[in-house]
C-alpha atoms as a PDB file:
ATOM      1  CA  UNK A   1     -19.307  17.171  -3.649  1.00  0.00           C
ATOM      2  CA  UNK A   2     -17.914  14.488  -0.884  1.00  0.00           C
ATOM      3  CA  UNK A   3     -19.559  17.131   1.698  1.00  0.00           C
ATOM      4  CA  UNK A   4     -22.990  16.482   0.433  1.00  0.00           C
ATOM      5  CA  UNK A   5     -23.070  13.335  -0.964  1.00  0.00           C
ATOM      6  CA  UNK A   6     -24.043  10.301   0.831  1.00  0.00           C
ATOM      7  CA  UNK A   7     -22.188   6.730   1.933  1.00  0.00           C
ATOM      8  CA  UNK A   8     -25.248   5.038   0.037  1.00  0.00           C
ATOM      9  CA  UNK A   9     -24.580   6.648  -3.320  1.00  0.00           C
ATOM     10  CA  UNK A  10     -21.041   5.090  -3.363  1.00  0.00           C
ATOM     11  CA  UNK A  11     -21.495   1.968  -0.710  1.00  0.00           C
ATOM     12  CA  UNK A  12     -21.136  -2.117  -2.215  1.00  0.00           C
ATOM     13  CA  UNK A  13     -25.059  -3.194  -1.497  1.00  0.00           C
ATOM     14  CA  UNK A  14     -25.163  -6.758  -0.473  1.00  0.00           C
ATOM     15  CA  UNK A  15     -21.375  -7.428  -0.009  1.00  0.00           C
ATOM     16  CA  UNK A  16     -20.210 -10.770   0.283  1.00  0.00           C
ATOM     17  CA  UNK A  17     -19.591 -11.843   4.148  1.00  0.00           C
ATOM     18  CA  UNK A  18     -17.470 -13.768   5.906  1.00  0.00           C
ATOM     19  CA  UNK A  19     -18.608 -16.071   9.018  1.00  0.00           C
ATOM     20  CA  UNK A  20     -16.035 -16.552  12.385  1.00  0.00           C
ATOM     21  CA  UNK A  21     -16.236 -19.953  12.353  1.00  0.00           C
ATOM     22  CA  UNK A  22     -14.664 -20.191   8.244  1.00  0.00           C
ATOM     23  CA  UNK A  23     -10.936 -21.641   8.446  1.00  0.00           C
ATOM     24  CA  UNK A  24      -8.672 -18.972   7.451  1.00  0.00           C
ATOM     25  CA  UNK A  25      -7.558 -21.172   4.268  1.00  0.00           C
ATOM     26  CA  UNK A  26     -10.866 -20.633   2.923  1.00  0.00           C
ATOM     27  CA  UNK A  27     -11.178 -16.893   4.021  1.00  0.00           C
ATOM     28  CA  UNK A  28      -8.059 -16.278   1.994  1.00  0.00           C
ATOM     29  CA  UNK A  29      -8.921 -18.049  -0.976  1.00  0.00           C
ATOM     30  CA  UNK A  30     -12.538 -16.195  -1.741  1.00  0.00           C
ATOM     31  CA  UNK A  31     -10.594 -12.901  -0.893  1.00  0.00           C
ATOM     32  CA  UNK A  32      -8.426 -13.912  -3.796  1.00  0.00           C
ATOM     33  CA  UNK A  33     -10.951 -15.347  -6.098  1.00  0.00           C
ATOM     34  CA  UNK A  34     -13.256 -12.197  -5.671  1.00  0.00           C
ATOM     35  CA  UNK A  35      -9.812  -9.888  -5.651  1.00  0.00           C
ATOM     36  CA  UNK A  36     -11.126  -8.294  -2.112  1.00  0.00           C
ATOM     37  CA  UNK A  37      -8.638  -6.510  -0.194  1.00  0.00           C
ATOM     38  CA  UNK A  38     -11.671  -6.928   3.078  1.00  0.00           C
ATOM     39  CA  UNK A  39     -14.799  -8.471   3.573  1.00  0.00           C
ATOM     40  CA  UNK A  40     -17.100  -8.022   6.930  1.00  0.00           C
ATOM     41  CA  UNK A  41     -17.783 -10.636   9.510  1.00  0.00           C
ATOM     42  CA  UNK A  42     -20.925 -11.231  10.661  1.00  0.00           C
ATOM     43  CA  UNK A  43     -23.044 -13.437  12.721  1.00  0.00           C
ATOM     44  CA  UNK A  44     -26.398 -15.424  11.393  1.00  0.00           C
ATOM     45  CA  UNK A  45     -28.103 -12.384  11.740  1.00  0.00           C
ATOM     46  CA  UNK A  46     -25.959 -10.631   9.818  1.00  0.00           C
ATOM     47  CA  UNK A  47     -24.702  -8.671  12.535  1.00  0.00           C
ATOM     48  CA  UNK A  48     -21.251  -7.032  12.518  1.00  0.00           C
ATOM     49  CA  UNK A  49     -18.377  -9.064  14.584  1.00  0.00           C
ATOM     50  CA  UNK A  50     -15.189  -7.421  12.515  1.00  0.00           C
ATOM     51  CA  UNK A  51     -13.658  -7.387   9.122  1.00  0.00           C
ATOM     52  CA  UNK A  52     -10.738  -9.401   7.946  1.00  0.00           C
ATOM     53  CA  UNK A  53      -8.511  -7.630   5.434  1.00  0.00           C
ATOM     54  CA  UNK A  54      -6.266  -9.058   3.621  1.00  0.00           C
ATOM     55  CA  UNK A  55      -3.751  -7.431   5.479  1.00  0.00           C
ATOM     56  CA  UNK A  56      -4.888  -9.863   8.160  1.00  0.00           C
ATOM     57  CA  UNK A  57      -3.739 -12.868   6.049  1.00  0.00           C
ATOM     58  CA  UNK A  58       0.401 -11.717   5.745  1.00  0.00           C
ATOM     59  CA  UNK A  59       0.321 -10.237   9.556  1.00  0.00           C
ATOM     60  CA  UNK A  60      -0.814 -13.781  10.260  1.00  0.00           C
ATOM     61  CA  UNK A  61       1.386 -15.796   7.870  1.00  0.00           C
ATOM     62  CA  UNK A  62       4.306 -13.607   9.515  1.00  0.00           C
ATOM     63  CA  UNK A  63       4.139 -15.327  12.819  1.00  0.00           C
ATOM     64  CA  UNK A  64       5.154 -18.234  11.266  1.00  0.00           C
ATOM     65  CA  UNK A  65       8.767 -18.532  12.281  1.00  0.00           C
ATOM     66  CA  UNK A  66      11.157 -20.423  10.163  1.00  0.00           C
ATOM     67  CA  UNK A  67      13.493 -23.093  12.238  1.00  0.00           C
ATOM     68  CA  UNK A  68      16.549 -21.947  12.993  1.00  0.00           C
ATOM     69  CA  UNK A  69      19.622 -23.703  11.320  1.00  0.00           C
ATOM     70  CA  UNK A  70      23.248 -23.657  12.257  1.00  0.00           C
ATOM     71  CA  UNK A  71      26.425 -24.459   9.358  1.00  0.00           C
ATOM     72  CA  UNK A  72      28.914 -26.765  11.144  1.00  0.00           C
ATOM     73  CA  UNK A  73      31.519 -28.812   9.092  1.00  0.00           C
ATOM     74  CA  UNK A  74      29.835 -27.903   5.852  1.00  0.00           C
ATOM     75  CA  UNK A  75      26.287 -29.295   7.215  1.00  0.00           C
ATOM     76  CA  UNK A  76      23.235 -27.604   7.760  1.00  0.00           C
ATOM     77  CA  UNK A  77      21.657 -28.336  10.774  1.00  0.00           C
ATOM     78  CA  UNK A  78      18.049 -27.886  12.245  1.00  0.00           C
ATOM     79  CA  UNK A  79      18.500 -26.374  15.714  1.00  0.00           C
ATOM     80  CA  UNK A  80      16.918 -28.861  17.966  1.00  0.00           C
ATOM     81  CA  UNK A  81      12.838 -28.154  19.003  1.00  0.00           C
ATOM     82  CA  UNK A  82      12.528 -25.643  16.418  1.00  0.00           C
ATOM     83  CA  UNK A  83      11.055 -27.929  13.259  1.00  0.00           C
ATOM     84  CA  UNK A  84       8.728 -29.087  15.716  1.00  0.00           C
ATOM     85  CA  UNK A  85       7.824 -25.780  16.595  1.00  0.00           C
ATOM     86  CA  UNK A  86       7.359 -24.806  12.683  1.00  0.00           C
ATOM     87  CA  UNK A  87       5.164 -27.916  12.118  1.00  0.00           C
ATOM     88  CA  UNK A  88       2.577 -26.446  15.490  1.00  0.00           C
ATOM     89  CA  UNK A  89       2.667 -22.483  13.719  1.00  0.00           C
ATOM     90  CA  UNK A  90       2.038 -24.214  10.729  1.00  0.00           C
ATOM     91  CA  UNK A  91      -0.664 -26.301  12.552  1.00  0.00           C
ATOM     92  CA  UNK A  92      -1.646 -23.855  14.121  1.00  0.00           C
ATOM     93  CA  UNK A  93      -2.573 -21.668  10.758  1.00  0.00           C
ATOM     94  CA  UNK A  94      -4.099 -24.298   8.669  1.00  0.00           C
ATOM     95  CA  UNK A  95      -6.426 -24.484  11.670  1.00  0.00           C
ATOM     96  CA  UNK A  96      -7.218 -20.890  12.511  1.00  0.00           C
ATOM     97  CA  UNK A  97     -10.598 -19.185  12.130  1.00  0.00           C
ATOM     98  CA  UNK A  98     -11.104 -15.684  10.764  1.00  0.00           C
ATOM     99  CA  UNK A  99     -12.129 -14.999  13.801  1.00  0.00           C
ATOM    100  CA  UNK A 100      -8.667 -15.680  15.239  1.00  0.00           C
ATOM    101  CA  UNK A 101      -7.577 -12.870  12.973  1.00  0.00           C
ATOM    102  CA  UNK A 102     -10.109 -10.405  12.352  1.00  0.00           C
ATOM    103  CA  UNK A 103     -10.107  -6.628  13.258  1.00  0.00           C
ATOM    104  CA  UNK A 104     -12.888  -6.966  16.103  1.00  0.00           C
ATOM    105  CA  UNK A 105     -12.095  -3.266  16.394  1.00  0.00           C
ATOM    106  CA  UNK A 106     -12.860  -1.772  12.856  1.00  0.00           C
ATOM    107  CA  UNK A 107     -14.291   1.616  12.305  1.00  0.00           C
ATOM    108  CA  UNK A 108     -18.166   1.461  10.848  1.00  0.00           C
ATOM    109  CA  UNK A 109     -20.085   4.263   8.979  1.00  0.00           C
ATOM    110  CA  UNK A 110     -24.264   4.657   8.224  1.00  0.00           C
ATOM    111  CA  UNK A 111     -25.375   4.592   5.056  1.00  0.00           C
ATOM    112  CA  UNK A 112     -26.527   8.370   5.645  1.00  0.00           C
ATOM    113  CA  UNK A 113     -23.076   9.337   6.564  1.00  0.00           C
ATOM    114  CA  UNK A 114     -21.114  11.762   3.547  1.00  0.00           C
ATOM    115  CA  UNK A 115     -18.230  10.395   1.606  1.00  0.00           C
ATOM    116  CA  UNK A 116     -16.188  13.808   3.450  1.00  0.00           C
ATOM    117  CA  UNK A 117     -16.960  11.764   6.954  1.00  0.00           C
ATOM    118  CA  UNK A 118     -16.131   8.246   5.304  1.00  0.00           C
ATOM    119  CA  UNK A 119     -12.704   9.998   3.738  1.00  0.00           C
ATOM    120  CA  UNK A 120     -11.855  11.687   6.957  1.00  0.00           C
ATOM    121  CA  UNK A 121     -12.581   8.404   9.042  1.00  0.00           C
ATOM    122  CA  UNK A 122     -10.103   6.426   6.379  1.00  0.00           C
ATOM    123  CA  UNK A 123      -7.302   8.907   6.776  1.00  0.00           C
ATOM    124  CA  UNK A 124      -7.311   8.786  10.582  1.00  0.00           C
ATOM    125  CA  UNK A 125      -7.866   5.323  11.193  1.00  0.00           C
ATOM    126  CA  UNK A 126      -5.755   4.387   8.366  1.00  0.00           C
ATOM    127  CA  UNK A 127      -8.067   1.737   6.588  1.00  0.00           C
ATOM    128  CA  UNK A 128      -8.809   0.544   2.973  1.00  0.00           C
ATOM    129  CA  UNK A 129     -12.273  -0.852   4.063  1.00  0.00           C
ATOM    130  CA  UNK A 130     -15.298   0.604   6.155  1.00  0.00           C
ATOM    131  CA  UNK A 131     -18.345  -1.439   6.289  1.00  0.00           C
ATOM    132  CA  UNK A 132     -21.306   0.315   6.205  1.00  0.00           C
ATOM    133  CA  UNK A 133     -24.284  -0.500   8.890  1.00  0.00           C
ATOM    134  CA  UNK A 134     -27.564   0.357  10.321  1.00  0.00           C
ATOM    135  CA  UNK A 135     -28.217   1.173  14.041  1.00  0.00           C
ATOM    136  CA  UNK A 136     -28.192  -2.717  14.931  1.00  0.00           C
ATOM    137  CA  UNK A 137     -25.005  -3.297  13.500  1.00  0.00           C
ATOM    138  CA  UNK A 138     -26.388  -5.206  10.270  1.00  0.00           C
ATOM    139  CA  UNK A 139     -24.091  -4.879   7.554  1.00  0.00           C
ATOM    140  CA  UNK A 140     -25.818  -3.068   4.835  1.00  0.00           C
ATOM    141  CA  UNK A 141     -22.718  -3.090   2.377  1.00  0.00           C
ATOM    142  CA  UNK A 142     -19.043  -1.988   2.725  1.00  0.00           C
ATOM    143  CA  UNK A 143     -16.519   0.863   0.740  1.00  0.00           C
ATOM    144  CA  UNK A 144     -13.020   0.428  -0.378  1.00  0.00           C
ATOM    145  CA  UNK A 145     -10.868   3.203  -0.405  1.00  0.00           C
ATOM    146  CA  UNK A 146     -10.881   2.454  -4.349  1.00  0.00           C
ATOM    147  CA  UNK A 147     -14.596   2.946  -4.301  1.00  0.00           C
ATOM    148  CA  UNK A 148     -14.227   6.433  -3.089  1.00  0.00           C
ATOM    149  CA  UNK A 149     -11.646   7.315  -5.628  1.00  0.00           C
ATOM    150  CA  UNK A 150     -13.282   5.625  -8.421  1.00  0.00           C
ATOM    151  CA  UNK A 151     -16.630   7.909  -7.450  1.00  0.00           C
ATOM    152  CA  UNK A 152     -14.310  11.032  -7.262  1.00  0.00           C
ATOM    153  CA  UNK A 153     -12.708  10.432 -10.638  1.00  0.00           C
ATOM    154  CA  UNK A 154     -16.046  10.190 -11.917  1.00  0.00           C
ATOM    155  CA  UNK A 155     -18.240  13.435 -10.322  1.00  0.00           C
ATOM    156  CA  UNK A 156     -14.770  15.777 -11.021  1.00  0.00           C
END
């Protein structure tokens, strides 16, 4: 059945969107309050620019590097500069954009496109999300990898 049926018949119409511009803080919290694992970014035309994941969020919150501290005499001890340098990543964070983090690079699929090409496209680009667009790169709606298996429990 995924060889025949189509990306429309199992696609998220009207997904929510993200824009570039959104702080990251706010990215992250509507991921959480909607419990999205990605959501497409998109111009004011609601053209495609990328797709944050949440993914996106820890890679990002990695690269914040704690200070480093040396023990000396029973004292703990900031090595000098590197608070300073935890308060700018931390600054630096707070501050960001999705666009600062977003997959510019992610893998699309057409709404006429079968669940067997969206599955195969998922394996070998190893994503949870694929938003789903017409030839000018509007965002028509997006599939989790959940959606897929949710449709597969049901049809088998």
């Amino acid at each position: 059945m995924p060889g025949t049926t189509l990306v429309r018949n199992v696609m998220t119409l009207n997904a929510m969107t993200l824009r570039p511009e959104q702080a990251i803080t706010d990215a992250a919290d509507i991921l959480a309050e909607h419990r999205f694992g990605g959501m497409p970014v998109v111009d004011g035309s609601g053209h495609l620019l990328g797709l944050l994941r949440d993914e996106d969020l820890i890679v990002s919150e990695a690269r914040v590097h704690v200070p480093t501290f040396i023990t000396l005499l029973g004292a703990t001890i900031p090595v000098p500069g590197t608070m300073h340098h935890l308060e700018e990543e931390l600054h630096k964070f707070a501050g960001a954009t999705v666009e600062d983090v977003m997959d510019k690079e992610c893998p699309t699929i057409g709404p006429d496109d079968t669940l067997e090409d969206l599955a195969s496209m998922m394996w070998e680009h190893d994503v949870t999300h694929v938003p789903v667009i017409d030839n000018d790169r509007k965002v028509l709606g997006i599939v989790a990898r959940g959606d897929l298996v949710r449709f597969i429990a049901r049809t088998t």
